[in-house]
N, C-alpha and C. Protein backbone atom coordinates (compact mmCIF):
# COMPACT_ATOMS: atom_id res chain seq x y z
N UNK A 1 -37.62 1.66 -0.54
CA UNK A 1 -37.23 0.53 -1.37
C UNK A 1 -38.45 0.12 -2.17
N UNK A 2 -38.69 -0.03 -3.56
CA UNK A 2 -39.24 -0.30 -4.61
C UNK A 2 -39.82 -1.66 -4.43
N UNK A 3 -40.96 -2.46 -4.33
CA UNK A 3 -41.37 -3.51 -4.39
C UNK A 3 -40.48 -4.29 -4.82
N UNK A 4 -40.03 -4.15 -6.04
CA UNK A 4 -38.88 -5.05 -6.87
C UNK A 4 -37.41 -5.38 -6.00
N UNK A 5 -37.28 -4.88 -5.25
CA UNK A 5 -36.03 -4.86 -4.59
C UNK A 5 -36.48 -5.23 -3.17
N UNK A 6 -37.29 -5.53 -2.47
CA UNK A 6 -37.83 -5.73 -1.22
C UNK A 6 -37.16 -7.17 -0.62
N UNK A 7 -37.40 -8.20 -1.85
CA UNK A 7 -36.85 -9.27 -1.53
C UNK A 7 -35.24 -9.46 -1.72
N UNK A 8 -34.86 -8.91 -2.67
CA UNK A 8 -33.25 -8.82 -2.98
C UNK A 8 -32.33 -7.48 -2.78
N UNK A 9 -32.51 -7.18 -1.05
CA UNK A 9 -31.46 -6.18 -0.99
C UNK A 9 -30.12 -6.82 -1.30
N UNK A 10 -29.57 -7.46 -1.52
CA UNK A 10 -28.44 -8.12 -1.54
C UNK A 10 -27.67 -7.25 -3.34
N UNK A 11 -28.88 -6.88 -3.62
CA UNK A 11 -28.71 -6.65 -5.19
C UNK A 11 -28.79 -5.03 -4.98
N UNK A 12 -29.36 -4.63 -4.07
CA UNK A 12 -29.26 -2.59 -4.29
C UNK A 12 -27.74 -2.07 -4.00
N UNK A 13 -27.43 -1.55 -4.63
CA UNK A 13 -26.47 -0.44 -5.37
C UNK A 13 -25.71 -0.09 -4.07
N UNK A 14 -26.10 0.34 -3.27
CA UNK A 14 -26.00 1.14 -2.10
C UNK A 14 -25.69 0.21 -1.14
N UNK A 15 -25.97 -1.09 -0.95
CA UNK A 15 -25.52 -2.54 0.05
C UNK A 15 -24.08 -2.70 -0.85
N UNK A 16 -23.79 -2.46 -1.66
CA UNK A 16 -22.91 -3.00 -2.01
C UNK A 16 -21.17 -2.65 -1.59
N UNK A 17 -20.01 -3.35 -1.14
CA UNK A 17 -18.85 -3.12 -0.98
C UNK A 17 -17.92 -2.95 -2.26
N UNK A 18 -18.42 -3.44 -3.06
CA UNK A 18 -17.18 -3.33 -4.65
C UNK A 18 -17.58 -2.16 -5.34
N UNK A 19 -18.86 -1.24 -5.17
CA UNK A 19 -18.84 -0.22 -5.76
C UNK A 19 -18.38 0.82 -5.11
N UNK A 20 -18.46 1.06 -3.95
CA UNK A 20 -17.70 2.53 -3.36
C UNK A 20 -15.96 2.38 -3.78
N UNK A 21 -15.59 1.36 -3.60
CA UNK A 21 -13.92 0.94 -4.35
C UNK A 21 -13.90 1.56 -5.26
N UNK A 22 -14.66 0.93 -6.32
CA UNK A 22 -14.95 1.21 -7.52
C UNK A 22 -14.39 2.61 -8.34
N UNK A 23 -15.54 3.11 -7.38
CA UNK A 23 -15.86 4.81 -7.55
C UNK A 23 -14.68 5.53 -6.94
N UNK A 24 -13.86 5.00 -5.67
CA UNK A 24 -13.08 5.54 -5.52
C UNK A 24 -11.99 5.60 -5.91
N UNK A 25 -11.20 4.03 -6.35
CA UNK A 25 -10.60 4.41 -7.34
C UNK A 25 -10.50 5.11 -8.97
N UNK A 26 -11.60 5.22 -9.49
CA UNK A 26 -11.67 6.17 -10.15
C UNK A 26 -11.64 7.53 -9.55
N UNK A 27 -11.93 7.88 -8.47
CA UNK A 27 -11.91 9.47 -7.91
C UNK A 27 -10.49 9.33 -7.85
N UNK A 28 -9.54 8.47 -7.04
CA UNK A 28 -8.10 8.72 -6.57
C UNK A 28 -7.66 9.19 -8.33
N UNK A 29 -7.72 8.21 -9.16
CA UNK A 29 -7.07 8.20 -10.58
C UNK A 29 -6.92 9.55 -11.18
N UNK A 30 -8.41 10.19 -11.08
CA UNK A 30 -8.71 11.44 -12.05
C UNK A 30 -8.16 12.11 -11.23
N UNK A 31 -7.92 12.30 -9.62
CA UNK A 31 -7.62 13.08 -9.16
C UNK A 31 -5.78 13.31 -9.11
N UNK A 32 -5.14 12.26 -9.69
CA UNK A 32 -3.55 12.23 -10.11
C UNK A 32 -3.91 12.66 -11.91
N UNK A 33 -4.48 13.07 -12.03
CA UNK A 33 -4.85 13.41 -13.39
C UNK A 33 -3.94 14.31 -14.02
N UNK A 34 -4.11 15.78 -12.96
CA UNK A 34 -3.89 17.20 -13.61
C UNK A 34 -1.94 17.18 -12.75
N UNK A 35 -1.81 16.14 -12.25
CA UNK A 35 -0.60 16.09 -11.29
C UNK A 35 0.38 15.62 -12.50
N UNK A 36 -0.53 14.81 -13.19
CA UNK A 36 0.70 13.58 -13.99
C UNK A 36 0.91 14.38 -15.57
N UNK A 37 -0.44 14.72 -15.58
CA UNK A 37 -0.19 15.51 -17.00
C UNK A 37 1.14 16.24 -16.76
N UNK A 38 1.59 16.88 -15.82
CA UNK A 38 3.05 18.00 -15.87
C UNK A 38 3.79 17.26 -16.39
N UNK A 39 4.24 15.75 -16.17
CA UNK A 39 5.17 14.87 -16.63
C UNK A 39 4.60 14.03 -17.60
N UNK A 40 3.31 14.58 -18.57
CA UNK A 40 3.37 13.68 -19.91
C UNK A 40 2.87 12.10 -19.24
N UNK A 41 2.45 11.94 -18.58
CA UNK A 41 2.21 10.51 -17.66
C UNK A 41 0.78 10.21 -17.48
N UNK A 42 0.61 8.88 -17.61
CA UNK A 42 -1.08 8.19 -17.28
C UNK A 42 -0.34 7.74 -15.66
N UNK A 43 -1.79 7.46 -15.27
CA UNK A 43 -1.99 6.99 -13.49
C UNK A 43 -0.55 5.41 -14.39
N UNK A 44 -1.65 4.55 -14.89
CA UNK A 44 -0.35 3.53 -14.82
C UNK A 44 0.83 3.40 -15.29
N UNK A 45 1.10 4.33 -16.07
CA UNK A 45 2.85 4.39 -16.80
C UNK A 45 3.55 5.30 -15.37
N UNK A 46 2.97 5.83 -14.66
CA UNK A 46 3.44 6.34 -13.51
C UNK A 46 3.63 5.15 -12.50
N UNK A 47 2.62 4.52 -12.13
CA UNK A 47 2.96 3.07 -11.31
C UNK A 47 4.19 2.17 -11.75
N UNK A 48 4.32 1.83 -13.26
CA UNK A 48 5.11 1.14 -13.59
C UNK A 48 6.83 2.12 -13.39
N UNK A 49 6.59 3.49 -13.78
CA UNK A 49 8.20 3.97 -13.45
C UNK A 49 8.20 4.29 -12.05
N UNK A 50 7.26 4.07 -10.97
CA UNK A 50 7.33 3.76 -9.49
C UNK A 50 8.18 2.67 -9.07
N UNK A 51 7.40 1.72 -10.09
CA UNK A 51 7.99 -0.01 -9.48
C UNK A 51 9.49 -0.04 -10.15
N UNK A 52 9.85 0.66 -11.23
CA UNK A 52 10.80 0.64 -11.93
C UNK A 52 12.04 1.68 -10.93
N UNK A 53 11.43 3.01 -10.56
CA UNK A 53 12.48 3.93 -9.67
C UNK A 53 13.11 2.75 -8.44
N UNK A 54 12.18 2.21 -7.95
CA UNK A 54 13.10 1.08 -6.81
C UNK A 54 13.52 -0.12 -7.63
N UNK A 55 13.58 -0.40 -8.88
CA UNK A 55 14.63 -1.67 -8.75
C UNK A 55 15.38 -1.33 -10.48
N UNK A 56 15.08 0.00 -11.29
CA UNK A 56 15.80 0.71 -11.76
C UNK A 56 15.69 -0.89 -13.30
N UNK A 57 15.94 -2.12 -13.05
CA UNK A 57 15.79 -3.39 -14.22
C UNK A 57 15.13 -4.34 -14.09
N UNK A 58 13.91 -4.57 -14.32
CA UNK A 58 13.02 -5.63 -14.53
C UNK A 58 12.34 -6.32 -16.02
N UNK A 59 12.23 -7.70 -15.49
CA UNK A 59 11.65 -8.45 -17.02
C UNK A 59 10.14 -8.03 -16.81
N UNK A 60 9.29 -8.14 -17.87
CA UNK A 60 8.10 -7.98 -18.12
C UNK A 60 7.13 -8.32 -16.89
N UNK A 61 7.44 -9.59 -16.71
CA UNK A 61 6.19 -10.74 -16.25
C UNK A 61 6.51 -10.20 -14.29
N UNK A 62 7.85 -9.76 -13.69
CA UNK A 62 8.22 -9.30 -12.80
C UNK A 62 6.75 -8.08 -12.65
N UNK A 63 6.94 -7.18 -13.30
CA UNK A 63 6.36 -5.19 -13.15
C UNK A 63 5.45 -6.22 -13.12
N UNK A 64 4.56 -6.82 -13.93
CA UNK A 64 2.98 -7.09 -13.87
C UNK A 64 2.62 -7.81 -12.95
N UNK A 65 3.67 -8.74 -12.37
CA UNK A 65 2.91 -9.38 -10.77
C UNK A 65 2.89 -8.04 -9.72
N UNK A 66 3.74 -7.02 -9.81
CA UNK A 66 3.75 -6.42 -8.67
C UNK A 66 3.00 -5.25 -8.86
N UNK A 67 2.39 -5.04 -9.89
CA UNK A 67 1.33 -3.69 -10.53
C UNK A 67 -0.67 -5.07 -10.49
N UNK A 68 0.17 -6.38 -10.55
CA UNK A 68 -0.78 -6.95 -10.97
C UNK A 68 -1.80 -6.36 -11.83
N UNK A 69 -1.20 -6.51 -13.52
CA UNK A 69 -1.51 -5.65 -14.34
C UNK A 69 -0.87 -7.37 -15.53
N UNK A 70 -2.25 -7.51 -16.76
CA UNK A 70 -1.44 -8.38 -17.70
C UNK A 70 -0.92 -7.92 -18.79
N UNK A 71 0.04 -8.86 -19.45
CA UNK A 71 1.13 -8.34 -20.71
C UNK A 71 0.15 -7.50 -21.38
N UNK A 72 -1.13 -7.96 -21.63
CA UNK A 72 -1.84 -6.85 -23.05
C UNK A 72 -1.87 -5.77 -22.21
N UNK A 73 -2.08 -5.35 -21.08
CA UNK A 73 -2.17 -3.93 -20.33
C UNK A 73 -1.21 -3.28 -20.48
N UNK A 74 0.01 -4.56 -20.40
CA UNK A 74 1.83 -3.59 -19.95
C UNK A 74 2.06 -3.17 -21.12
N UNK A 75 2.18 -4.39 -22.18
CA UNK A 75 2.98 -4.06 -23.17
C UNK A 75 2.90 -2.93 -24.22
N UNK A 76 1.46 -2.24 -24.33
CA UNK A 76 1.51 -1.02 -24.98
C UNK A 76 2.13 -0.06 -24.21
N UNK A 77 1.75 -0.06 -22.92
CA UNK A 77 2.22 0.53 -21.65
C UNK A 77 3.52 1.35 -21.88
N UNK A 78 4.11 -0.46 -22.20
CA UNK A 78 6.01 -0.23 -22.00
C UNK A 78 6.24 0.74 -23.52
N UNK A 79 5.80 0.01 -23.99
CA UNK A 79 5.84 0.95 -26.04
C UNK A 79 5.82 2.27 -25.87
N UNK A 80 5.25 2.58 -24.80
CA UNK A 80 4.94 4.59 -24.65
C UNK A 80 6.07 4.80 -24.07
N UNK A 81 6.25 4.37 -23.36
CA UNK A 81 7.10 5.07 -21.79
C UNK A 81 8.52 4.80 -22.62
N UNK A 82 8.92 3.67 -23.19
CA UNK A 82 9.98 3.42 -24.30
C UNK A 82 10.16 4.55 -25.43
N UNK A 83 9.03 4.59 -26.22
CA UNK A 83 9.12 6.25 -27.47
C UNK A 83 8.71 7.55 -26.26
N UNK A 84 8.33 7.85 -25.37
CA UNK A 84 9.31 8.96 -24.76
C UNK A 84 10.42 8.82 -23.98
N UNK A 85 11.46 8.06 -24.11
CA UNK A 85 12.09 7.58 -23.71
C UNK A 85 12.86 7.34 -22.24
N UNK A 86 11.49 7.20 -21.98
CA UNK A 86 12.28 6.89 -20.34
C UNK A 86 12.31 5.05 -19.90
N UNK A 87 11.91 4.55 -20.69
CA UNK A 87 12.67 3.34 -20.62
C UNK A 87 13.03 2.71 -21.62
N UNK A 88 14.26 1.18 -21.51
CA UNK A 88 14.45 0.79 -22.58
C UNK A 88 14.31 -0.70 -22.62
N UNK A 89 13.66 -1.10 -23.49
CA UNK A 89 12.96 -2.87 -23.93
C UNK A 89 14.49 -3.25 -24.54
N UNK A 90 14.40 -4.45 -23.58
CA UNK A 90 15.66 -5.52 -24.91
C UNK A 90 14.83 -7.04 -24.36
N UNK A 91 15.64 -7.78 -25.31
CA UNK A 91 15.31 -9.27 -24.90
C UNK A 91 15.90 -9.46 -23.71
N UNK A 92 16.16 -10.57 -22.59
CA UNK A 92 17.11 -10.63 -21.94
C UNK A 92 18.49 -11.93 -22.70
N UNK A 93 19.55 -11.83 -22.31
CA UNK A 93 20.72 -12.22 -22.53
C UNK A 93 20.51 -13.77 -22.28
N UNK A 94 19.72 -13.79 -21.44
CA UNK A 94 19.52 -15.17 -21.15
C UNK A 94 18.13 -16.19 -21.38
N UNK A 95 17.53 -15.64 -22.07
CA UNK A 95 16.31 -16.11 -22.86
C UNK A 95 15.45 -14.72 -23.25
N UNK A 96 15.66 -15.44 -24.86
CA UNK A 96 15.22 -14.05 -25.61
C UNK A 96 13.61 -14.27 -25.54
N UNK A 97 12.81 -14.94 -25.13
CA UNK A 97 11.48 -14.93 -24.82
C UNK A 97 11.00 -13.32 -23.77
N UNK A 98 12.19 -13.31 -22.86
CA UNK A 98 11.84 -12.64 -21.76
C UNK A 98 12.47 -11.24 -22.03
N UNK A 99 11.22 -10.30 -22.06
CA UNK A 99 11.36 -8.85 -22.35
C UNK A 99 11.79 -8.08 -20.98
N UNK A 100 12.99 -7.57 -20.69
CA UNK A 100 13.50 -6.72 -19.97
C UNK A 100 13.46 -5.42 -20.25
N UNK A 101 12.61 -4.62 -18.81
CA UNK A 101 12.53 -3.60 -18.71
C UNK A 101 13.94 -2.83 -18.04
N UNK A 102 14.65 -1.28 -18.89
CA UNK A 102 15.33 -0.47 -17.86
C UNK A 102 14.74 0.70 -17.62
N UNK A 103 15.18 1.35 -16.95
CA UNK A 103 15.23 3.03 -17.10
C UNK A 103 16.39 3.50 -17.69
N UNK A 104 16.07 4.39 -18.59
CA UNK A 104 16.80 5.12 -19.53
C UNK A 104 17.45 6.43 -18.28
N UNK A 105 18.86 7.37 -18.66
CA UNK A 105 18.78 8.44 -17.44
C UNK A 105 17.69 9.41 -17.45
N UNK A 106 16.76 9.30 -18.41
CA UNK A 106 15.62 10.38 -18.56
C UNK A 106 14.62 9.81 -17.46
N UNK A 107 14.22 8.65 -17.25
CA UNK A 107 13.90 7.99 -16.72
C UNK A 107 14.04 7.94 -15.51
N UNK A 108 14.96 7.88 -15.01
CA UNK A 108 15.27 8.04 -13.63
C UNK A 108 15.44 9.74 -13.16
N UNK A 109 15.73 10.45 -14.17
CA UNK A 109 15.88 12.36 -13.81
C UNK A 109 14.22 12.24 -13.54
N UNK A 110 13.31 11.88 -14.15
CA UNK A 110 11.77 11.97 -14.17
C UNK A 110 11.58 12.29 -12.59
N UNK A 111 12.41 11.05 -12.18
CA UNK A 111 11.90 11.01 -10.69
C UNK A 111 12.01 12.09 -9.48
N UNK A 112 12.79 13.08 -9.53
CA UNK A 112 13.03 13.88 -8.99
C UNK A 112 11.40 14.68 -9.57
N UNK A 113 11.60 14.86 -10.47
CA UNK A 113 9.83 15.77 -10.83
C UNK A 113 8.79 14.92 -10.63
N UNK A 114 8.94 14.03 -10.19
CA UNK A 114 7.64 13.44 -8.93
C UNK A 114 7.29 13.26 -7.88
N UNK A 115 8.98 13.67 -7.27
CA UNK A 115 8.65 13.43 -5.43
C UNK A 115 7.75 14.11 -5.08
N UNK A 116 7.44 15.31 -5.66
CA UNK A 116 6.38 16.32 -4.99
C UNK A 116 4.50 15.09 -4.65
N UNK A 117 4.53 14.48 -5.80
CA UNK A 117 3.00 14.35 -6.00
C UNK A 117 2.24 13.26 -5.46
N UNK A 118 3.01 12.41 -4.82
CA UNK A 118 2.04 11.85 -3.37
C UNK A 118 1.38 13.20 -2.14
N UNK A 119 2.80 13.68 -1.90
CA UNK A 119 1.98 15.23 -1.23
C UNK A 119 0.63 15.61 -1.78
N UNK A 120 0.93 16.19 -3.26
CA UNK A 120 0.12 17.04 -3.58
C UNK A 120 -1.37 16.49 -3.99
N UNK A 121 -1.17 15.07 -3.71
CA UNK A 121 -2.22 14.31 -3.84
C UNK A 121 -3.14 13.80 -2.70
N UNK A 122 -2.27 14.06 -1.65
CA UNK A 122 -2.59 13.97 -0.40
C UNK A 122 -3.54 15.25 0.13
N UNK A 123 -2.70 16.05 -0.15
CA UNK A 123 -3.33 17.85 -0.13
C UNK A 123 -4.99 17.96 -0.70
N UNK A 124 -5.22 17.12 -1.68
CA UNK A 124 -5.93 17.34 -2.35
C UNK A 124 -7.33 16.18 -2.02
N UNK A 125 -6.52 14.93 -1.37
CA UNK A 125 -7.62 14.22 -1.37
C UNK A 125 -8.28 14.64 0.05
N UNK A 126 -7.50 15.47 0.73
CA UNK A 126 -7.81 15.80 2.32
C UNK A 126 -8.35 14.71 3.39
N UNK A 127 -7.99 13.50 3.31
CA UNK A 127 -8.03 12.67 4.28
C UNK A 127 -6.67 12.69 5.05
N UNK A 128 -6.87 12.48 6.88
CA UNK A 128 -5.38 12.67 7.35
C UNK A 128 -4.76 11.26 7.68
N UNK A 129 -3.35 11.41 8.03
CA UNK A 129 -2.52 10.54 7.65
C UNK A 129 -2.89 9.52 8.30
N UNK A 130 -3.50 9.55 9.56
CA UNK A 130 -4.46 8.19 10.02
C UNK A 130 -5.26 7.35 9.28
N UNK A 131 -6.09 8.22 8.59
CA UNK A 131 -6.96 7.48 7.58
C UNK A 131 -6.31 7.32 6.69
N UNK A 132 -5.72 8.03 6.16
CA UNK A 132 -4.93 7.08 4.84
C UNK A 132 -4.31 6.10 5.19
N UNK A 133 -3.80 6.16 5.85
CA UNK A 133 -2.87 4.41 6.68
C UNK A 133 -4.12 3.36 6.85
N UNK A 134 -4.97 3.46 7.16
CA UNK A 134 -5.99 2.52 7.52
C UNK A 134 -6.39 2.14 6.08
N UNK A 135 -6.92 3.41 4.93
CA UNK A 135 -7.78 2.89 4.43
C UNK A 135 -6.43 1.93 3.39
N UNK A 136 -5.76 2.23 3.42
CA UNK A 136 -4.08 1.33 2.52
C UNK A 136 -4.67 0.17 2.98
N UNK A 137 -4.44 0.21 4.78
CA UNK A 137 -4.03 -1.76 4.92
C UNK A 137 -5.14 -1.94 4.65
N UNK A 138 -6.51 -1.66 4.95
CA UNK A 138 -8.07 -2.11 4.67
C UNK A 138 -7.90 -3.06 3.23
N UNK A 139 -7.47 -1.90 2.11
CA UNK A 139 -7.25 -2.31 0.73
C UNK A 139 -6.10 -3.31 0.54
N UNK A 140 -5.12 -3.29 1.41
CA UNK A 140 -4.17 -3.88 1.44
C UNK A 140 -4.72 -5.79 1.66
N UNK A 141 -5.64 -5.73 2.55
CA UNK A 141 -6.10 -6.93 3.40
C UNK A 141 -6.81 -7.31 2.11
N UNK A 142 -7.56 -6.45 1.54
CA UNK A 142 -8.44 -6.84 1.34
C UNK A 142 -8.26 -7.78 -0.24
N UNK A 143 -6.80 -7.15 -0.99
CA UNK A 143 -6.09 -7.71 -1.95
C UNK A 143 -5.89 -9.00 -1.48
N UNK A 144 -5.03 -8.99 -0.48
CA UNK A 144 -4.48 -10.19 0.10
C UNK A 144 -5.42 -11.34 0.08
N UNK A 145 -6.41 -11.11 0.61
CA UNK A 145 -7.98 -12.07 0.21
C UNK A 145 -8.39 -12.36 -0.91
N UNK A 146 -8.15 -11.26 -1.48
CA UNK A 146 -8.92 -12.19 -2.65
C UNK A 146 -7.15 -12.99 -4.01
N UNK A 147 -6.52 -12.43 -3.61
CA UNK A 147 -5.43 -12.98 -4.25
C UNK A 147 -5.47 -14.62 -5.17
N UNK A 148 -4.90 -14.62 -6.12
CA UNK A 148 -5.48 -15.95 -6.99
C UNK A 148 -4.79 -16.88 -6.15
């Protein structure tokens, strides 16, 4: 340790808990990279037709509490996944403020050409199913804490 840092380990790189996250979620991301490209897909337009395969119709402000992701993130988001058309934007019927998300049937056929890639992501990250369960709730807890 460097004179400069003697008094403030609190500040070296390597003490720290938010950077191995960090880094790892960027490793998990790139590593759904070459998976998602087959289906034309980013890591998050894949999350959002995740949250979308289980409830198939949601308004805007719904997907982004549960991606916890904001409108400027979604809404180009939704604009893509809409012009290749696997979903479809309307107002809702009952206040045209509120942008409702569907899945289009392209949209939902998608899903069958993804069951494979939690596996193959699994395969790849080679941690076993113990540790992946742990390190979930770890991350899981650890959301929960800091939650607004």
């Amino acid at each position: 340790m460097s004179d400069n840092n003697k008094d403030t380990p609190q500040l070296l790189l390597e003490n720290q808990i938010c950077f191995p996250l960090y880094a790892a979620a960027n490793a998990v991301v790139r590593a759904y990279r070459p998976l998602l490209e087959k289906l034309d897909l980013t890591y998050l337009q894949y999350i959002v037709l995740m949250v979308l395969w289980e409830e198939e119709t949601l308004n805007v402000k719904s997907i982004g509490q549960r991606l916890r992701l904001d409108s400027g993130t979604l809404t180009p988001l939704l604009k893509r996944l809409d012009a290749k058309g696997y979903v479809e934007r309307r107002h809702s019927e009952v206040d045209e403020r509120i942008r409702v998300i569907s899945l289009t049937r392209q949209g939902k056929a998608l899903k069958s050409r993804a069951e494979g890639i939690p596996h193959e992501l699994v395969c790849t990250v080679g941690l076993s199913a113990t540790k992946g369960r742990e390190l979930k709730e770890i991350c899981d807890e650890l959301i929960r804490a800091l939650a607004d």
